[in-house]
N, C-alpha and C. Protein backbone atom coordinates (compact mmCIF):
# COMPACT_ATOMS: atom_id res chain seq x y z
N UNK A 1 -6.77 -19.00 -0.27
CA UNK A 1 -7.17 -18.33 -1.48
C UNK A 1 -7.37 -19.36 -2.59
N UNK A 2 -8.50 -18.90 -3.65
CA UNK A 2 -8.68 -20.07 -4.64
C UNK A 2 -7.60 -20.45 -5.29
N UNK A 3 -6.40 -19.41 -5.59
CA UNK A 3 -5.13 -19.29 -6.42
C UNK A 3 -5.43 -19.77 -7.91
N UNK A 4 -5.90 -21.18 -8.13
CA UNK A 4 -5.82 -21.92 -9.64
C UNK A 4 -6.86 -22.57 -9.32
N UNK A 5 -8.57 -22.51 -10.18
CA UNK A 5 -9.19 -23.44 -10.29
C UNK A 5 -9.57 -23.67 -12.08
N UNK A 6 -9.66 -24.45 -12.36
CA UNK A 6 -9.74 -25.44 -13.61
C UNK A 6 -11.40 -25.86 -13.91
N UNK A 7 -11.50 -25.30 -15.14
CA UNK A 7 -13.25 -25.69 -15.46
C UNK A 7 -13.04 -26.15 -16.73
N UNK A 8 -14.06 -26.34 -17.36
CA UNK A 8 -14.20 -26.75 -18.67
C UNK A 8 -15.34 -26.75 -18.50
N UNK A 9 -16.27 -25.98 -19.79
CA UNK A 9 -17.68 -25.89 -19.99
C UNK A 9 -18.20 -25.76 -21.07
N UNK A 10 -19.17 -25.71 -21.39
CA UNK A 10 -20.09 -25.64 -22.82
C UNK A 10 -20.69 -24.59 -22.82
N UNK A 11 -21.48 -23.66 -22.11
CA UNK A 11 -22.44 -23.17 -22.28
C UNK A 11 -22.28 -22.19 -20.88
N UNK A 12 -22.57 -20.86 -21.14
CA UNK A 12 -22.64 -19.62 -19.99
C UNK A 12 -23.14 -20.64 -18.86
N UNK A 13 -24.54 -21.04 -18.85
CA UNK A 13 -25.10 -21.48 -17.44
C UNK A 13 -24.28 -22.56 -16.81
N UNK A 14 -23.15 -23.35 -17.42
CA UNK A 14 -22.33 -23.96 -16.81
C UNK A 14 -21.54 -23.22 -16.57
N UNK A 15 -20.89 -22.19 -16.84
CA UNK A 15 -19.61 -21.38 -15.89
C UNK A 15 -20.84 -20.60 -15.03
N UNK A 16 -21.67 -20.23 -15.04
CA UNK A 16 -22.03 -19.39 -13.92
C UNK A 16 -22.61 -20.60 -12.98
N UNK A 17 -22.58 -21.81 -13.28
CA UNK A 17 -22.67 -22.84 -11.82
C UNK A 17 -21.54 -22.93 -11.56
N UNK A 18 -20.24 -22.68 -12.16
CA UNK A 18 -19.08 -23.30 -11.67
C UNK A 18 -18.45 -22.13 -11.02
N UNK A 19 -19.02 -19.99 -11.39
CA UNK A 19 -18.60 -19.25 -10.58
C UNK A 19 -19.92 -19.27 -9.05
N UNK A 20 -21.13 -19.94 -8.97
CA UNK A 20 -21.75 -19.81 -8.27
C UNK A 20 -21.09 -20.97 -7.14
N UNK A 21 -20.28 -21.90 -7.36
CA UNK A 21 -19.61 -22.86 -6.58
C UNK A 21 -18.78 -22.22 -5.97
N UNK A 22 -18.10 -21.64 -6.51
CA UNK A 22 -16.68 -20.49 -5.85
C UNK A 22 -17.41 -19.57 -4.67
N UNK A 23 -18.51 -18.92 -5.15
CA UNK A 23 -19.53 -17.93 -4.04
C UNK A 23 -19.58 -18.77 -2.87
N UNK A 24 -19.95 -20.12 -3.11
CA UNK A 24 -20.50 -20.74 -2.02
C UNK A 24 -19.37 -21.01 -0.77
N UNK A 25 -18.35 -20.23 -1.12
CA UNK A 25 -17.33 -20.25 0.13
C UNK A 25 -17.53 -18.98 0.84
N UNK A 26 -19.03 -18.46 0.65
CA UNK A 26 -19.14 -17.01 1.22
C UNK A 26 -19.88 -17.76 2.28
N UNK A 27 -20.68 -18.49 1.56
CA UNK A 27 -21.89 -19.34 2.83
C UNK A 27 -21.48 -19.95 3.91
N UNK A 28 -19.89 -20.28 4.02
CA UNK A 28 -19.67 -21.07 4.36
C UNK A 28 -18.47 -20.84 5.51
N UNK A 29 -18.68 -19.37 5.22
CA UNK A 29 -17.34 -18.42 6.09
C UNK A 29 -16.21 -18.16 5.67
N UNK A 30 -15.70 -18.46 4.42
CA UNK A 30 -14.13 -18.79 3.59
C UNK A 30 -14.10 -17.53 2.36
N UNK A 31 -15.40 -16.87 2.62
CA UNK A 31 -14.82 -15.88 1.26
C UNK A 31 -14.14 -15.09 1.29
N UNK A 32 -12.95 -15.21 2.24
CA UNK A 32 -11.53 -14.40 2.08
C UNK A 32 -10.90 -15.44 1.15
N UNK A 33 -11.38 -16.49 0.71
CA UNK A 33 -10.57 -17.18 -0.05
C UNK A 33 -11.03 -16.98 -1.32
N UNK A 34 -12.03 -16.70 -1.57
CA UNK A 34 -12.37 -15.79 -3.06
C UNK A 34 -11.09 -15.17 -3.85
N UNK A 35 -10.68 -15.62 -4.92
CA UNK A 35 -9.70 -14.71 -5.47
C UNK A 35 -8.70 -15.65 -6.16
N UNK A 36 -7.70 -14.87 -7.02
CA UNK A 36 -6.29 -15.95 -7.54
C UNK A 36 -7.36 -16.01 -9.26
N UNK A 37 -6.78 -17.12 -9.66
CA UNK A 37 -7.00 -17.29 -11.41
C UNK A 37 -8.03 -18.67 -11.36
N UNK A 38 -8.86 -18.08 -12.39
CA UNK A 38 -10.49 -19.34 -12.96
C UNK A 38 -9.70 -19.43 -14.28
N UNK A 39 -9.16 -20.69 -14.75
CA UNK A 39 -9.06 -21.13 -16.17
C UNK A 39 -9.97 -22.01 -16.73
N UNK A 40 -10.99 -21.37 -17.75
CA UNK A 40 -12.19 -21.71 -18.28
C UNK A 40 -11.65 -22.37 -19.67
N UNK A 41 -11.52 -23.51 -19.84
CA UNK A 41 -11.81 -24.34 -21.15
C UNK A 41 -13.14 -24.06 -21.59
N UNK A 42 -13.24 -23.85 -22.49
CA UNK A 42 -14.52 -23.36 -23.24
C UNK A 42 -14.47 -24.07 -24.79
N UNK A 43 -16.17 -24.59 -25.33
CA UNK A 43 -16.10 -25.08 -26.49
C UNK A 43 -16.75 -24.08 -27.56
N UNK A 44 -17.51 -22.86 -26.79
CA UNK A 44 -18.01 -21.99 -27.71
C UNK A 44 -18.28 -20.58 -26.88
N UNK A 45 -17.72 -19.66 -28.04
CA UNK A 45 -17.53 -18.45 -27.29
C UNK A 45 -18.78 -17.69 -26.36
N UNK A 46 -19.81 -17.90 -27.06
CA UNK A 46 -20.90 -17.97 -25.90
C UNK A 46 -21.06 -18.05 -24.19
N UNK A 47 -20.23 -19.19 -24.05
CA UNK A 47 -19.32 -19.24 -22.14
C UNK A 47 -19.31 -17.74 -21.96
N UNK A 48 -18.52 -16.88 -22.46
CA UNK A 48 -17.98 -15.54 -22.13
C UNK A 48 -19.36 -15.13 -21.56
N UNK A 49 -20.31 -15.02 -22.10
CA UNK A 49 -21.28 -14.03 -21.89
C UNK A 49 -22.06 -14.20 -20.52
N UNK A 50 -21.79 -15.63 -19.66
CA UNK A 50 -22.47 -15.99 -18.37
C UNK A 50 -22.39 -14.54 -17.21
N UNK A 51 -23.25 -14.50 -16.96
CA UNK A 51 -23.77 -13.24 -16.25
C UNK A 51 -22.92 -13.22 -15.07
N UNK A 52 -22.20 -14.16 -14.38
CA UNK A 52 -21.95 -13.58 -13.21
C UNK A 52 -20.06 -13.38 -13.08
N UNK A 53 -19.74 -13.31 -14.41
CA UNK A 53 -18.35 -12.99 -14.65
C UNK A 53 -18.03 -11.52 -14.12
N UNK A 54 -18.78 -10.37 -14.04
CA UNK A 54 -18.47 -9.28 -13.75
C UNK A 54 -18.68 -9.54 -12.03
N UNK A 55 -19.40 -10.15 -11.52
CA UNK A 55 -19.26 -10.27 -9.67
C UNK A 55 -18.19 -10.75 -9.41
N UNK A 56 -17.80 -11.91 -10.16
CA UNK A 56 -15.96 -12.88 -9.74
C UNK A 56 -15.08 -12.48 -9.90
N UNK A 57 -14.93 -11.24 -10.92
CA UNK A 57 -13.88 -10.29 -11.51
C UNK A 57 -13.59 -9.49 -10.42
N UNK A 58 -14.95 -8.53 -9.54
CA UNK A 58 -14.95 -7.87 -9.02
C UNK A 58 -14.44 -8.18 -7.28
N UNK A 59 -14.47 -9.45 -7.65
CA UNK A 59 -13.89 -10.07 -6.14
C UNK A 59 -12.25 -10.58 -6.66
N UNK A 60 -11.76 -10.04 -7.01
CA UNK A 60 -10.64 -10.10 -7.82
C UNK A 60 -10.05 -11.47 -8.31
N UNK A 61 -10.80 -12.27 -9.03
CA UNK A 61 -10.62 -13.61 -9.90
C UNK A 61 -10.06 -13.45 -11.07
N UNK A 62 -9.18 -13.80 -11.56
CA UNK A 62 -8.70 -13.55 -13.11
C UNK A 62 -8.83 -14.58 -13.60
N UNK A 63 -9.57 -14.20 -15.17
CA UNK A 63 -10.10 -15.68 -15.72
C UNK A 63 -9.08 -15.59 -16.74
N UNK A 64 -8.93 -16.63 -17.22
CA UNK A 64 -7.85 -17.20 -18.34
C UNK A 64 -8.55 -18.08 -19.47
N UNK A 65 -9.11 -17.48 -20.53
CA UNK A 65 -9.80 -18.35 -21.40
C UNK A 65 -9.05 -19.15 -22.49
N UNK A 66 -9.40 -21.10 -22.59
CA UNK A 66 -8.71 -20.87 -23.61
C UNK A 66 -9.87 -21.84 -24.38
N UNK A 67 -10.16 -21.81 -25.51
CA UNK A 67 -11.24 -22.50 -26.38
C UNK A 67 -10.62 -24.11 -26.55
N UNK A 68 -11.36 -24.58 -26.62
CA UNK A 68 -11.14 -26.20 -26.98
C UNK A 68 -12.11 -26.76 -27.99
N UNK A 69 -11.76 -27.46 -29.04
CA UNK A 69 -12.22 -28.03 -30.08
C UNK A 69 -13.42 -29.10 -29.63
């Protein structure tokens, strides 16, 4: 299971490459390991809005946001 993965990003289209990296353990035969906590460092609240937060949620990912200067 993913349990704890660690991002830091700028901008929605970088967290939705960094939740489209997580998917790619579907391709790969492992998406029973889908799941556990995404902690998103973020520099502007904008991140939130990346489109594919409601699919990673729904594969039960819990994100943990925290903003960074």
């Amino acid at each position: 299971m993913l349990d704890h993965r660690y991002c830091l990003v700028h901008s929605a289209a970088e967290l939705d490459a960094e939740i489209r990296d997580i998917f790619a353990l579907d391709m790969v035969g492992r998406g029973h390991e889908i799941g556990g906590t995404l902690h998103v460092n973020y520099t502007d609240e904008s991140v939130k809005q990346a489109s594919l937060i409601p699919r990673l949620e729904a594969r039960g990912v819990s994100i943990i946001w925290k903003q960074s200067a």
